[in-house]
Protein backbone atom coordinates (compact mmCIF):
# COMPACT_ATOMS: atom_id res chain seq x y z
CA UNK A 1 0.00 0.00 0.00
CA UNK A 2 1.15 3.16 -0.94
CA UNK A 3 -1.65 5.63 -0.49
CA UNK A 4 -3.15 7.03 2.31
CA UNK A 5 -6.52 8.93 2.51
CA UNK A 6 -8.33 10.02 5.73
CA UNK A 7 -11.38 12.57 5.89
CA UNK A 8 -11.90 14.39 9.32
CA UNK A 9 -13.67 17.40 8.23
CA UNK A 10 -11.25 18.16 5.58
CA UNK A 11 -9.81 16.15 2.61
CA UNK A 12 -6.12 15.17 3.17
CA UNK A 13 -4.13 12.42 1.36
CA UNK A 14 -0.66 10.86 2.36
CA UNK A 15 1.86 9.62 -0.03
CA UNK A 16 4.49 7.38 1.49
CA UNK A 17 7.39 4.63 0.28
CA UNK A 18 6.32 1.94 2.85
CA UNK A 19 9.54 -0.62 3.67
CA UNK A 20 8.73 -4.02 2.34
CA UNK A 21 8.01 -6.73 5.45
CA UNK A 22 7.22 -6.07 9.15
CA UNK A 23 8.30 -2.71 9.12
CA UNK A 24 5.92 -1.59 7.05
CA UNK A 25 3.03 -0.96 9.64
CA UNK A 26 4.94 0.68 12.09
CA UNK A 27 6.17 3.54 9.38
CA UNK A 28 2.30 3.94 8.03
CA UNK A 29 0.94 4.29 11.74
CA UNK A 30 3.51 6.54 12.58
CA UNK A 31 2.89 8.71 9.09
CA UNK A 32 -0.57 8.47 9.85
CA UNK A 33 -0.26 9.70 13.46
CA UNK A 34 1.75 12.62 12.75
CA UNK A 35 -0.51 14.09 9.73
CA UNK A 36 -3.79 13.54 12.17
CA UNK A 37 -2.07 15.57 14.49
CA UNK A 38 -1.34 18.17 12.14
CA UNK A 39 -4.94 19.32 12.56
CA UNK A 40 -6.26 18.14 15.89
CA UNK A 41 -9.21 20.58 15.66
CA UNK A 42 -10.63 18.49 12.96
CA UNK A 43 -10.04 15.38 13.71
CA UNK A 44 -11.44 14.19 17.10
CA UNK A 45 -8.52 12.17 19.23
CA UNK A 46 -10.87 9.41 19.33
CA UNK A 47 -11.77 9.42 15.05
CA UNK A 48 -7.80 9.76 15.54
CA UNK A 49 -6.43 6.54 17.05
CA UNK A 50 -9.08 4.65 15.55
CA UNK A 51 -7.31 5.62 11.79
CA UNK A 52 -3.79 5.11 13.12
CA UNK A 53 -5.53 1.40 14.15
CA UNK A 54 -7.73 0.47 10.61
CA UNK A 55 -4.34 1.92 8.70
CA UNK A 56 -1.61 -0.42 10.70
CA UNK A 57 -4.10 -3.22 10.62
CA UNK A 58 -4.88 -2.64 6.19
CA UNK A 59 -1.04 -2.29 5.89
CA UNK A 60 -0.57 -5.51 7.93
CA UNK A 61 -2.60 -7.62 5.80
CA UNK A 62 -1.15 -6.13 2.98
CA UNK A 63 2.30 -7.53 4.24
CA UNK A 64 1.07 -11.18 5.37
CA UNK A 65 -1.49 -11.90 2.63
């Protein structure tokens, strides 16, 4: 997976180079942490964390199917 997109009141997308194997969902959680926290006002903490979850867990499958 390569592409990112998460709506919280605004439209945002994140691009990212993902390392191949277990790595992978660690560096997309992280990406996706740190541009949800760009603009906290829009994004409730709770909508938030439950992303950063439903992104590692997409990019996990990704890696072991």
């Amino acid at each position: 997976m390569d592409t990112v997109v998460a709506s919280c009141g605004c439209p945002a997308t994140l691009h990212l180079q993902l390392p191949p194997g277990a790595h992978a969902a660690r560096h997309a959680r992280q990406a996706m942490a740190r541009m949800l926290t760009l603009e906290p006002a829009r994004c409730p903490r709770a909508a938030a964390e439950d992303l950063v979850l439903i992104v590692s867990e997409l990019v996990t499958n990704a890696v072991v199917h």
